[in-house]
PDB file of N, CA and C in Angstrom:
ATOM      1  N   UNK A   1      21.866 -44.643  -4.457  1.00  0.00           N
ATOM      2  CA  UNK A   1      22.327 -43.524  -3.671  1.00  0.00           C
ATOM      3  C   UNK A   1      22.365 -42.242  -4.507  1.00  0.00           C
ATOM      4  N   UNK A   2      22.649 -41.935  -6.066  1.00  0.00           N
ATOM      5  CA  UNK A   2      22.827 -41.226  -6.343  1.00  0.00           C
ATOM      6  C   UNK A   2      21.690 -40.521  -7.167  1.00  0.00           C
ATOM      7  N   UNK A   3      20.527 -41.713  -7.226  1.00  0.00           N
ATOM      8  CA  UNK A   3      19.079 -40.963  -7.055  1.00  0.00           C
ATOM      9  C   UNK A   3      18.528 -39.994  -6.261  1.00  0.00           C
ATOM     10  N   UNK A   4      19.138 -40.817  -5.104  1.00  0.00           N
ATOM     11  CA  UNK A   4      18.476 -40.134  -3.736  1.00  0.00           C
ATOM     12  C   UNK A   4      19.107 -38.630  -3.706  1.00  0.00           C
ATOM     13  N   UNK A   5      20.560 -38.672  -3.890  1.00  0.00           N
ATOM     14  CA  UNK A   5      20.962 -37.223  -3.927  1.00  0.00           C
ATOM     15  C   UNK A   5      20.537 -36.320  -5.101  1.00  0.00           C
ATOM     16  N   UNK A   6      20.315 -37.081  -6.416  1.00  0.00           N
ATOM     17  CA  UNK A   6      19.390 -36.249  -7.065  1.00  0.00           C
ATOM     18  C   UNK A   6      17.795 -35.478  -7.084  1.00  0.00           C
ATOM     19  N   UNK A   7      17.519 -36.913  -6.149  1.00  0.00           N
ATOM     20  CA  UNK A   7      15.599 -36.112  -5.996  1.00  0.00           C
ATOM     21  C   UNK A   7      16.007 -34.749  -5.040  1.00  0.00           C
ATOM     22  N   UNK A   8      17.099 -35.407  -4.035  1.00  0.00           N
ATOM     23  CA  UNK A   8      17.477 -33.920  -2.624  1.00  0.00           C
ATOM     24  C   UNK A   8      17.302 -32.937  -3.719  1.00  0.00           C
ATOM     25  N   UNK A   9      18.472 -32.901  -4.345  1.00  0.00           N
ATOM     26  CA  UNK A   9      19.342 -31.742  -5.228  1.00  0.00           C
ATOM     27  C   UNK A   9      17.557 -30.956  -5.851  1.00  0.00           C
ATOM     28  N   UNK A  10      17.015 -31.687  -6.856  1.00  0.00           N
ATOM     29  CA  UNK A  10      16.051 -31.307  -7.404  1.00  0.00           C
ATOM     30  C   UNK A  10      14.878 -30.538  -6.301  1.00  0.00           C
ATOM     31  N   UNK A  11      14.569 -31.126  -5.098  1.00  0.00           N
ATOM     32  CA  UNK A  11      14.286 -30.523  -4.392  1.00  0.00           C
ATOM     33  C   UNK A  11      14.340 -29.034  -3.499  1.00  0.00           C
ATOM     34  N   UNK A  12      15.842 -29.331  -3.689  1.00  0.00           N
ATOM     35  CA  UNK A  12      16.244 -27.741  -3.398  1.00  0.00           C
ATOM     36  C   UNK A  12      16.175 -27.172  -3.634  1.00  0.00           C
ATOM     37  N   UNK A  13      16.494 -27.343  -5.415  1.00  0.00           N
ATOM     38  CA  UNK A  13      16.408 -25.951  -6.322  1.00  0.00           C
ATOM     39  C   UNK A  13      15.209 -25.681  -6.689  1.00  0.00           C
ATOM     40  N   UNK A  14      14.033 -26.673  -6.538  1.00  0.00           N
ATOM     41  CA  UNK A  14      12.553 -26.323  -6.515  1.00  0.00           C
ATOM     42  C   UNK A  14      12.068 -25.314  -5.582  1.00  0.00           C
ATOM     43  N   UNK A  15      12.362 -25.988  -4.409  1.00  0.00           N
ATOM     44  CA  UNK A  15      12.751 -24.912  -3.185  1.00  0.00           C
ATOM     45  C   UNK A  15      12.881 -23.394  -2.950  1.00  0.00           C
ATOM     46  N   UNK A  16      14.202 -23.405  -3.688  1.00  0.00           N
ATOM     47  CA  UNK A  16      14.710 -22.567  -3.765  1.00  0.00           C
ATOM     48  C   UNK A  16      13.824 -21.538  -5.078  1.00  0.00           C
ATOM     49  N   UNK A  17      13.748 -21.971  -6.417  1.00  0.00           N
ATOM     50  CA  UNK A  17      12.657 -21.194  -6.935  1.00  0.00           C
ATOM     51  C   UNK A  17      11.437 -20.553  -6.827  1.00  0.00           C
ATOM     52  N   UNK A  18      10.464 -21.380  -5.606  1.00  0.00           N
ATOM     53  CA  UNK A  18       9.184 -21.196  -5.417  1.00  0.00           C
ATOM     54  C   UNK A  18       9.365 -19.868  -4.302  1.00  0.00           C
ATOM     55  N   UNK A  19      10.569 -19.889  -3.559  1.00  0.00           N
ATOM     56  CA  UNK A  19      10.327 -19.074  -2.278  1.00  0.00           C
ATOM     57  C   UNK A  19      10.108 -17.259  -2.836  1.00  0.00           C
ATOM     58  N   UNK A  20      10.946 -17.139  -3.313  1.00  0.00           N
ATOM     59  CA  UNK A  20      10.682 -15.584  -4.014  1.00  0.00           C
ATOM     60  C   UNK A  20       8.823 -15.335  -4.612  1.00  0.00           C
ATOM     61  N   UNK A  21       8.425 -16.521  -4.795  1.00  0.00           N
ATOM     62  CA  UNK A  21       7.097 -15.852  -5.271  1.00  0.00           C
ATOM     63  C   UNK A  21       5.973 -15.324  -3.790  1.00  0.00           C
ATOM     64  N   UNK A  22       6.350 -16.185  -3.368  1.00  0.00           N
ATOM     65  CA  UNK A  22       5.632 -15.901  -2.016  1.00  0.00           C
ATOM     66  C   UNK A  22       5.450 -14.254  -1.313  1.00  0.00           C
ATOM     67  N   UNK A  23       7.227 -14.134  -1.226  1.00  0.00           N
ATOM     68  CA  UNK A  23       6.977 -12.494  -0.789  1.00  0.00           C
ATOM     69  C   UNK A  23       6.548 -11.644  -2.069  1.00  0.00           C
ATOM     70  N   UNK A  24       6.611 -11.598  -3.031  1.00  0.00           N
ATOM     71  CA  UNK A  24       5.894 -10.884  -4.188  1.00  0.00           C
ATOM     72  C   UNK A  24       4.061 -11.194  -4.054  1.00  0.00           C
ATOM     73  N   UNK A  25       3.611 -12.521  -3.514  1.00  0.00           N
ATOM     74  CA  UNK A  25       2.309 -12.236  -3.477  1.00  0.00           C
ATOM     75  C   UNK A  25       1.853 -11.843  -2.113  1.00  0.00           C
ATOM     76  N   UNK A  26       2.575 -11.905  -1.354  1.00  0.00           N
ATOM     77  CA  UNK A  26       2.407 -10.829   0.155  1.00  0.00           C
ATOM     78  C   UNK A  26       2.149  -9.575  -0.473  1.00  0.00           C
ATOM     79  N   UNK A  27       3.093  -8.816  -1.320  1.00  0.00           N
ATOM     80  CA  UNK A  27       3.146  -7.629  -1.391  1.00  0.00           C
ATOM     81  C   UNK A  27       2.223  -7.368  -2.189  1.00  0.00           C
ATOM     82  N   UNK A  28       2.042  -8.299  -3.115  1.00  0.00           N
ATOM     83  CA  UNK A  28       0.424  -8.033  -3.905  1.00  0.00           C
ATOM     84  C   UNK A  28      -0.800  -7.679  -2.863  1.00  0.00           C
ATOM     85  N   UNK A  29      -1.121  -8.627  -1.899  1.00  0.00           N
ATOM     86  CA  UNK A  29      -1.948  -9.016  -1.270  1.00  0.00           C
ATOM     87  C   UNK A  29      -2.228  -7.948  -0.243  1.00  0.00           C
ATOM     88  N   UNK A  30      -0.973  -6.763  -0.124  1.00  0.00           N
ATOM     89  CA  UNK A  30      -0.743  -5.612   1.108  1.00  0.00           C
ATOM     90  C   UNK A  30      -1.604  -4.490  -0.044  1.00  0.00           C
ATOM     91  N   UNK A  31      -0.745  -4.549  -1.139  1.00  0.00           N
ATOM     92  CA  UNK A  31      -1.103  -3.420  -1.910  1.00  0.00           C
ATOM     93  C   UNK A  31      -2.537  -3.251  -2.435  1.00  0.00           C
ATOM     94  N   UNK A  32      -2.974  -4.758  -2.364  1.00  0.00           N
ATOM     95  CA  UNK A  32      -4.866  -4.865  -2.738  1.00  0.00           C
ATOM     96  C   UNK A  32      -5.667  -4.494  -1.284  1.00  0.00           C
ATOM     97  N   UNK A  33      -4.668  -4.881  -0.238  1.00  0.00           N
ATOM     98  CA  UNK A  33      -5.381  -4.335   0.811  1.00  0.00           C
ATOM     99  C   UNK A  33      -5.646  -2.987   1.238  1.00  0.00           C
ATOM    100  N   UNK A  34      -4.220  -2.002   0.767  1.00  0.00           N
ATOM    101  CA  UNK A  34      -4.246  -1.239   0.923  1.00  0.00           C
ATOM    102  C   UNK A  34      -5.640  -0.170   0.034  1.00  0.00           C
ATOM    103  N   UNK A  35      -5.470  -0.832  -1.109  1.00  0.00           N
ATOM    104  CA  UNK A  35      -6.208   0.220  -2.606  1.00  0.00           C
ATOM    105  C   UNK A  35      -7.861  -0.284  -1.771  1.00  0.00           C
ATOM    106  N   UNK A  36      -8.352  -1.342  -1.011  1.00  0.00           N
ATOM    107  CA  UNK A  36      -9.772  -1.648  -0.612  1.00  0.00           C
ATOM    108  C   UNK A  36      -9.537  -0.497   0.586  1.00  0.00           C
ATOM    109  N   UNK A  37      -8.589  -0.786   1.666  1.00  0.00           N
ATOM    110  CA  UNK A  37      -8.716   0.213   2.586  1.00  0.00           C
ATOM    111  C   UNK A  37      -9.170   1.707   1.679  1.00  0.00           C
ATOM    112  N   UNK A  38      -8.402   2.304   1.276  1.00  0.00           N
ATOM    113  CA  UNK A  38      -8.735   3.632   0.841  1.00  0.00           C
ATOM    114  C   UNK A  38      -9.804   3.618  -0.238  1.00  0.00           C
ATOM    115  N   UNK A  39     -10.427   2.940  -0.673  1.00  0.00           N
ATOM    116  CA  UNK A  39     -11.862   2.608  -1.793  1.00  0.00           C
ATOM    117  C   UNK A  39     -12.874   2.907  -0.473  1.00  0.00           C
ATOM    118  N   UNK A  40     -12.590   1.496   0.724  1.00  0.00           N
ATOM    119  CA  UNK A  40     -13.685   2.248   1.712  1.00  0.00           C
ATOM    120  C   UNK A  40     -13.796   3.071   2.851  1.00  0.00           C
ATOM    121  N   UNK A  41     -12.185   3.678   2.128  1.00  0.00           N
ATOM    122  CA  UNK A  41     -12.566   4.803   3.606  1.00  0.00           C
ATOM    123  C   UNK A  41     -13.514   6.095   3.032  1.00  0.00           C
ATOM    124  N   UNK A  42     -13.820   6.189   1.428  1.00  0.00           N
ATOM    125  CA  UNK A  42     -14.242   7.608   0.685  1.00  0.00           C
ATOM    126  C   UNK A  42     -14.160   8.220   0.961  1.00  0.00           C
ATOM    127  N   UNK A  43     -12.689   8.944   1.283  1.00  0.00           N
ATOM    128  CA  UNK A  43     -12.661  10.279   2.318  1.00  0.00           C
ATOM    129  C   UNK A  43     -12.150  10.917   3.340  1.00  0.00           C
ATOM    130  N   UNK A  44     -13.374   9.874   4.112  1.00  0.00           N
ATOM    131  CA  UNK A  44     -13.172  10.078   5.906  1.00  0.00           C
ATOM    132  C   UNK A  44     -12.021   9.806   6.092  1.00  0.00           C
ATOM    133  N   UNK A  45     -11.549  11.306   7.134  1.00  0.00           N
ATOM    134  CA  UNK A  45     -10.354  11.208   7.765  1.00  0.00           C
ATOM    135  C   UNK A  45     -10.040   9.909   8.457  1.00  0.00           C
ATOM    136  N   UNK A  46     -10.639   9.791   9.348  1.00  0.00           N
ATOM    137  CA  UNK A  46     -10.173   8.847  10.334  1.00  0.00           C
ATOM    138  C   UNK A  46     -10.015   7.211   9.661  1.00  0.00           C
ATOM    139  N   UNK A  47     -10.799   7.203   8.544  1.00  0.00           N
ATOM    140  CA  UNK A  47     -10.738   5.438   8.265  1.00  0.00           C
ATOM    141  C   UNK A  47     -10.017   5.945   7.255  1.00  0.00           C
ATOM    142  N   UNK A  48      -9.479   6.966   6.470  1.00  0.00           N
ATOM    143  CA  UNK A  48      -8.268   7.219   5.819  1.00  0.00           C
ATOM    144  C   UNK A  48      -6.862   6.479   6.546  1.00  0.00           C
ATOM    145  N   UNK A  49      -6.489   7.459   8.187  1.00  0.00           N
ATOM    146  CA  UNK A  49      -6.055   7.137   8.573  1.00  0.00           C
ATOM    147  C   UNK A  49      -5.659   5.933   9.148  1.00  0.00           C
ATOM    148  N   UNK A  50      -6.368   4.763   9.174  1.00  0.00           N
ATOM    149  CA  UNK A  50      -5.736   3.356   9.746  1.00  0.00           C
ATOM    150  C   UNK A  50      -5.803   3.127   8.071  1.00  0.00           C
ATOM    151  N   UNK A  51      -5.522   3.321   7.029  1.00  0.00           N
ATOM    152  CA  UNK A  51      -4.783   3.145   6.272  1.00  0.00           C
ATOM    153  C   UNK A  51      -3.185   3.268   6.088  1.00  0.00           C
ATOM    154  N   UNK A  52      -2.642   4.011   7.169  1.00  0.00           N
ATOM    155  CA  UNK A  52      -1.188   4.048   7.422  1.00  0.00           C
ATOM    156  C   UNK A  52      -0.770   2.821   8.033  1.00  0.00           C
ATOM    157  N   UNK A  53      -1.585   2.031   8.644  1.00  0.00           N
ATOM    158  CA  UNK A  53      -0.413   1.049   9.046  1.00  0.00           C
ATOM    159  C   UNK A  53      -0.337   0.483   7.964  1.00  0.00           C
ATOM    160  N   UNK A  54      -1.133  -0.547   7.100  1.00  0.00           N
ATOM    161  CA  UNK A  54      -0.844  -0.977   5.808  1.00  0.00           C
ATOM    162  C   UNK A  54       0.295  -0.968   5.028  1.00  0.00           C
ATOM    163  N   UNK A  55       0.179   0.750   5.099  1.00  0.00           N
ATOM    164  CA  UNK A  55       1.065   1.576   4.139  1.00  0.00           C
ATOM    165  C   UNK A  55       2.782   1.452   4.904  1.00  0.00           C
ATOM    166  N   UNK A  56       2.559   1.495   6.158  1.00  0.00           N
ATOM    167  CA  UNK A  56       3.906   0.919   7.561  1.00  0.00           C
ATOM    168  C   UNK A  56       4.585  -0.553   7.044  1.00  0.00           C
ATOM    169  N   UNK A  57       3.644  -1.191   7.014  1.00  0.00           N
ATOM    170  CA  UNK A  57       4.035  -2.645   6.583  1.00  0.00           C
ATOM    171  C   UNK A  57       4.825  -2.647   4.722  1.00  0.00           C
ATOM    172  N   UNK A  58       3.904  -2.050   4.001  1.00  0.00           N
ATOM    173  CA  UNK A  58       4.158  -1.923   2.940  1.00  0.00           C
ATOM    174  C   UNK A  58       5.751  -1.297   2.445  1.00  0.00           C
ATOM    175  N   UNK A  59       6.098  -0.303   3.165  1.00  0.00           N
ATOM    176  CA  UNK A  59       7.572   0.635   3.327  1.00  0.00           C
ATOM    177  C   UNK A  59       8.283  -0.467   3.818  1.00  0.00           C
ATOM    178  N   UNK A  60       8.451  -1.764   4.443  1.00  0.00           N
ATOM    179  CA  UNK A  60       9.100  -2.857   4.631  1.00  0.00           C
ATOM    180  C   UNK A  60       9.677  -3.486   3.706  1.00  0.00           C
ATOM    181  N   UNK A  61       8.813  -3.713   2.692  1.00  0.00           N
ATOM    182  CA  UNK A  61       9.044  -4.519   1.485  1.00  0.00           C
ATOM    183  C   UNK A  61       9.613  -3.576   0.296  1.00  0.00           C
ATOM    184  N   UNK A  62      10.659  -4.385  -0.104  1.00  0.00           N
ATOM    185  CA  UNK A  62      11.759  -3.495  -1.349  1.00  0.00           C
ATOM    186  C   UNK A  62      10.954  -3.208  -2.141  1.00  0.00           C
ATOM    187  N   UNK A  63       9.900  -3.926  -2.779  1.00  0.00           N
ATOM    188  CA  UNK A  63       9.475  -3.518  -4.051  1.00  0.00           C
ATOM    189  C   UNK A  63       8.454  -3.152  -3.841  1.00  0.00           C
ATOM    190  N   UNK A  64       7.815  -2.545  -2.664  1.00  0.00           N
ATOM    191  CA  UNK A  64       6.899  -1.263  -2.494  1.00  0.00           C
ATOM    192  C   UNK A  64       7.048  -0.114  -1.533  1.00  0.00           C
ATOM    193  N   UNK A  65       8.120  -0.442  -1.543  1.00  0.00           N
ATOM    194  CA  UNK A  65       9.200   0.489  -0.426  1.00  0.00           C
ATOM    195  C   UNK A  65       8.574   2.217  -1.250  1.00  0.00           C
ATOM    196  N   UNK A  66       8.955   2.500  -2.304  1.00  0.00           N
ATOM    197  CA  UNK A  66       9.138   3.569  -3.232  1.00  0.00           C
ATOM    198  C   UNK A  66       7.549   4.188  -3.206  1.00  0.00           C
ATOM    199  N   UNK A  67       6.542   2.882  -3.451  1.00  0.00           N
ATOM    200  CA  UNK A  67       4.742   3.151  -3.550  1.00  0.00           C
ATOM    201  C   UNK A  67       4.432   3.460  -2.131  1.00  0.00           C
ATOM    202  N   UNK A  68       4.626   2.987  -1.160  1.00  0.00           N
ATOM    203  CA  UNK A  68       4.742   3.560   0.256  1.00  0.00           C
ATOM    204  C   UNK A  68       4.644   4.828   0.788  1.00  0.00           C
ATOM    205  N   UNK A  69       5.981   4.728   0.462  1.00  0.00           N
ATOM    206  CA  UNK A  69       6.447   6.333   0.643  1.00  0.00           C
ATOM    207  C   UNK A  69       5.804   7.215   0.343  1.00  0.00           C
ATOM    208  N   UNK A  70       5.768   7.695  -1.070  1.00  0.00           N
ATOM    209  CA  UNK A  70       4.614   8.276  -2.090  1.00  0.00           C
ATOM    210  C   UNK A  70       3.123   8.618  -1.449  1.00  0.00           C
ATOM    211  N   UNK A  71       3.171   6.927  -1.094  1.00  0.00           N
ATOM    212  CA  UNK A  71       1.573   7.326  -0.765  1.00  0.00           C
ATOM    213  C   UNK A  71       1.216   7.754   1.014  1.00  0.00           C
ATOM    214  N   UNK A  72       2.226   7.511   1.380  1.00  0.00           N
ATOM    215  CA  UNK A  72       2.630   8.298   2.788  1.00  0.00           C
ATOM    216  C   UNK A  72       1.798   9.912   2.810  1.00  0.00           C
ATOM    217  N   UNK A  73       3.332  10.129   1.907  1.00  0.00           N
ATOM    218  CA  UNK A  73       2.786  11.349   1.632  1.00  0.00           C
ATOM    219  C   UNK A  73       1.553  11.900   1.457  1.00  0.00           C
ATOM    220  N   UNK A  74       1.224  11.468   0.146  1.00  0.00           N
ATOM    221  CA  UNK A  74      -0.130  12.174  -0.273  1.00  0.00           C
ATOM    222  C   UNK A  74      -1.051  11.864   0.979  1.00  0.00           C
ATOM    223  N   UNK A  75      -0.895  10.735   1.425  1.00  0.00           N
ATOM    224  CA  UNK A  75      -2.409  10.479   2.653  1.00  0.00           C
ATOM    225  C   UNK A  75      -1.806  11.603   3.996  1.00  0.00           C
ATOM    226  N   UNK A  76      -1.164  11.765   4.017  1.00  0.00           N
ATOM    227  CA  UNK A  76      -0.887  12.929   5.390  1.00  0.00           C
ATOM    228  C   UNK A  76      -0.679  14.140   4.696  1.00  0.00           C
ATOM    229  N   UNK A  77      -0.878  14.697   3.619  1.00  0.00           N
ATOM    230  CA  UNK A  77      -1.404  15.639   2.760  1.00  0.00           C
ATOM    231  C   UNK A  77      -2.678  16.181   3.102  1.00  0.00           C
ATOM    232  N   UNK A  78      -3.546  14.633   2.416  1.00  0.00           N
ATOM    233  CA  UNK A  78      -4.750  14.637   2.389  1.00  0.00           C
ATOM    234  C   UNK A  78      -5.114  14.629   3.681  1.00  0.00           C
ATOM    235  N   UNK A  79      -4.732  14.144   5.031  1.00  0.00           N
ATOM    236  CA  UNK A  79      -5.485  14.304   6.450  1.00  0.00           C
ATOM    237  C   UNK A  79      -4.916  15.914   6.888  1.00  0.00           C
ATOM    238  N   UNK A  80      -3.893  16.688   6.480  1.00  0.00           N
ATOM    239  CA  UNK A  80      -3.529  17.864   6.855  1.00  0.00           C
ATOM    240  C   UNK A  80      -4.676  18.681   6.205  1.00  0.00           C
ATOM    241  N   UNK A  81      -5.236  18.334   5.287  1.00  0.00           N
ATOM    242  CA  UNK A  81      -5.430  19.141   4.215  1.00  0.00           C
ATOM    243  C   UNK A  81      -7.441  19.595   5.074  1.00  0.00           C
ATOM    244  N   UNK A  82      -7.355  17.963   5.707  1.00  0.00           N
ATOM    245  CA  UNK A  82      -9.222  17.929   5.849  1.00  0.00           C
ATOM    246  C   UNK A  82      -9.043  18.697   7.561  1.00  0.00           C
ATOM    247  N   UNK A  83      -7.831  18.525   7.895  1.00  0.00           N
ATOM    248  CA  UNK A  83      -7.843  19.142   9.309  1.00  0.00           C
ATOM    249  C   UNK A  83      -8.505  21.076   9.029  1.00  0.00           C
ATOM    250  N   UNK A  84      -7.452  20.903   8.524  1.00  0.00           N
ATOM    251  CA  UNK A  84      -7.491  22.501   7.836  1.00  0.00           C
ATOM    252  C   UNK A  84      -8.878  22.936   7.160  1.00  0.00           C
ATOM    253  N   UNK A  85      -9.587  22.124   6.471  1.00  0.00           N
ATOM    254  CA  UNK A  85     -10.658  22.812   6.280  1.00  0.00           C
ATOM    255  C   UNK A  85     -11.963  22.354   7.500  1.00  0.00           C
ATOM    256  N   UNK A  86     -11.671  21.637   8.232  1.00  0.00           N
ATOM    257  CA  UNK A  86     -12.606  21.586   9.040  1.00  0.00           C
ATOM    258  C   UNK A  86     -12.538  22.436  10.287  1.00  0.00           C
ATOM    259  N   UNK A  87     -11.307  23.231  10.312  1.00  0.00           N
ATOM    260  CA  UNK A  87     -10.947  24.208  11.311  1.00  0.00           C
ATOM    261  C   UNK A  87     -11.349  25.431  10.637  1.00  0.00           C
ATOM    262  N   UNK A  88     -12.873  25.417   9.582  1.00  0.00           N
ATOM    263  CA  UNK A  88     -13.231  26.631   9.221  1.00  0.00           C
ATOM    264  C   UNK A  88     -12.729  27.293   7.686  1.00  0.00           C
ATOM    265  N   UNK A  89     -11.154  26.701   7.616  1.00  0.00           N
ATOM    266  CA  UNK A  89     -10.813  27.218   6.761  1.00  0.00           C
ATOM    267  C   UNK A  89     -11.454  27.952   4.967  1.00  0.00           C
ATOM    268  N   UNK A  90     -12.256  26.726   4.875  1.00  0.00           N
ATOM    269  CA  UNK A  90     -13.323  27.290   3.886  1.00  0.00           C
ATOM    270  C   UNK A  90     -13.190  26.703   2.573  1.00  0.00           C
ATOM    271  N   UNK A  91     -13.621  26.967   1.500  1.00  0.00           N
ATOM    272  CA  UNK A  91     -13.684  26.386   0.191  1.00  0.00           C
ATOM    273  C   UNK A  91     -12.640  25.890  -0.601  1.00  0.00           C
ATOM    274  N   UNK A  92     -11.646  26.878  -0.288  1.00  0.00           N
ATOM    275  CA  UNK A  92     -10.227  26.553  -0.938  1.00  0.00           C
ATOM    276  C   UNK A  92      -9.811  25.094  -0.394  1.00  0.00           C
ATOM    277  N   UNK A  93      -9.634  24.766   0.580  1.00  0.00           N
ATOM    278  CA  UNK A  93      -9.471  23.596   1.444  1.00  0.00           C
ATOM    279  C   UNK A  93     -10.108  22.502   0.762  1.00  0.00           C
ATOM    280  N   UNK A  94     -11.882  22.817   0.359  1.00  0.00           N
ATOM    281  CA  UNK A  94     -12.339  21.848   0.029  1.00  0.00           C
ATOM    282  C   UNK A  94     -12.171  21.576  -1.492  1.00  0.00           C
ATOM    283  N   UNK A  95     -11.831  22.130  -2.401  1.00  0.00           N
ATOM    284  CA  UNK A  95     -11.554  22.342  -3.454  1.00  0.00           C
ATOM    285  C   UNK A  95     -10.196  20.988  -3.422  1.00  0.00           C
ATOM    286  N   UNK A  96      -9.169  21.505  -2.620  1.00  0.00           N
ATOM    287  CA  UNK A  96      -7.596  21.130  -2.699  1.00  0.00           C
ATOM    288  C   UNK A  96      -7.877  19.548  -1.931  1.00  0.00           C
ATOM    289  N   UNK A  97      -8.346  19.903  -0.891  1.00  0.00           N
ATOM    290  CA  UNK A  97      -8.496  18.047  -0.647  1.00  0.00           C
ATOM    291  C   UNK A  97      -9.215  17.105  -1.807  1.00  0.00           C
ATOM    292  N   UNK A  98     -10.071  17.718  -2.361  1.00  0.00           N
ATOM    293  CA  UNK A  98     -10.920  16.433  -3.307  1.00  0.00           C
ATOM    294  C   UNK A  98     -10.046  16.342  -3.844  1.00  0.00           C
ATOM    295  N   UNK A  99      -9.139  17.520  -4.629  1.00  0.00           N
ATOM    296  CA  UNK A  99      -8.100  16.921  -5.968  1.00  0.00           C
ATOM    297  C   UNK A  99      -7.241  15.870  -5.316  1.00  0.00           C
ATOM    298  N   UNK A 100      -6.670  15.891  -3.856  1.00  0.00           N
ATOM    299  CA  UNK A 100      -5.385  15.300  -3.256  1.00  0.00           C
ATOM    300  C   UNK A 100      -5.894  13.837  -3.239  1.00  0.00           C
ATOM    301  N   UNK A 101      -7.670  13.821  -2.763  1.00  0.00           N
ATOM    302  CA  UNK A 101      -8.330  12.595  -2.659  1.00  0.00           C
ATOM    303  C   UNK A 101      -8.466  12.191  -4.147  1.00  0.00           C
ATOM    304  N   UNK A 102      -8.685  12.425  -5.039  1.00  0.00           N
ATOM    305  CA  UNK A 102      -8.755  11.950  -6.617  1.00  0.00           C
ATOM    306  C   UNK A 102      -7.040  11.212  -6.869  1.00  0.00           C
ATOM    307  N   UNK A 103      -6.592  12.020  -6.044  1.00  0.00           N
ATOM    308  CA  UNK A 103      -5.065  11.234  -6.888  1.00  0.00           C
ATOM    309  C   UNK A 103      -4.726   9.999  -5.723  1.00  0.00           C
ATOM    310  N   UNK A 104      -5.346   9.981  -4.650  1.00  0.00           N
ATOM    311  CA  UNK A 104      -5.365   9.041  -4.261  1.00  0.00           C
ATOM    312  C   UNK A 104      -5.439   7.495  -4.430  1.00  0.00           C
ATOM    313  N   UNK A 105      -6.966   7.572  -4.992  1.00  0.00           N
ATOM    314  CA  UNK A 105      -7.645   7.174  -5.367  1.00  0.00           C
ATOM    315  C   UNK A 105      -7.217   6.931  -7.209  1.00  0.00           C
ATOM    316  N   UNK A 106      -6.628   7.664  -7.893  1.00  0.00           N
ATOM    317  CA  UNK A 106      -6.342   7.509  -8.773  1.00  0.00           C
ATOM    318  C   UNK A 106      -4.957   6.633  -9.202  1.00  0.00           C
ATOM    319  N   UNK A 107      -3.743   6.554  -7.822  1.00  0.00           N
ATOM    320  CA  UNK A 107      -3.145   5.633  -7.577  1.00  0.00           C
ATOM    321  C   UNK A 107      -3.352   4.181  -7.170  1.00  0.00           C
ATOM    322  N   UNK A 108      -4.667   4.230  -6.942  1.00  0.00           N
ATOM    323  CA  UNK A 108      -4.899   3.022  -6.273  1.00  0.00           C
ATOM    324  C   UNK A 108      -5.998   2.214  -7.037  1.00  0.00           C
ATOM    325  N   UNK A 109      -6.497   2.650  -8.348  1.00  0.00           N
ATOM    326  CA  UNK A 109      -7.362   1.707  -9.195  1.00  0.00           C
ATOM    327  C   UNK A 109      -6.557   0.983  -9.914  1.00  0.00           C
ATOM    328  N   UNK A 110      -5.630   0.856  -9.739  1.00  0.00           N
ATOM    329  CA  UNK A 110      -4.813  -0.862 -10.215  1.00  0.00           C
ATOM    330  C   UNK A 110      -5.529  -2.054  -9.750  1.00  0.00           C
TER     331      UNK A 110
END
């Protein structure tokens, strides 16, 4: 009998150790999705943009809650930024989006 409650016991706390890795390789697995999303959007607004849900899911999780956010930002930066120069605005625009797109992109070669 007091095997049996030992294999339980051992079980549990096996259990109990393995479960935390799981959501850490979710969040791996969001954040590689995310860095391929924006590798193949090069740019383009619009396949920029369904890079936000990713980034939706990602603001869920504690320990990319902070990288989320961040990159929230910069990507609705960067789609304000291409609105604006495609409404004419002109060189300056295109100048300021590539840099916004470089740091994008420069966050995301992990």
């Amino acid at each position: 009998m007091k095997a049996i409650l030992g294999v339980a016991m051992a079980a549990i706390v096996l259990t109990g150790c393995a479960q935390p890795s799981a959501p850490s390789q979710d969040g791996q697995l969001l954040k590689q999705a995310y860095g391929k999303c924006i590798q193949d959007a090069d740019g383009k607004h619009d396949k920029v943009a369904s890079c936000q849900t990713i980034l939706e899911v990602m603001k869920q999780s504690k320990a990319h809650a902070a990288f989320a956010q961040k990159e929230s930002v910069s990507v609705l930066n960067y789609q304000q930024c291409i609105e604006a120069a495609m409404s004419g605005a002109g060189d300056n625009y295109t100048a300021r989006c590539g840099k916004l797109w470089q740091e994008i992109r420069a966050s995301n070669a992990n």
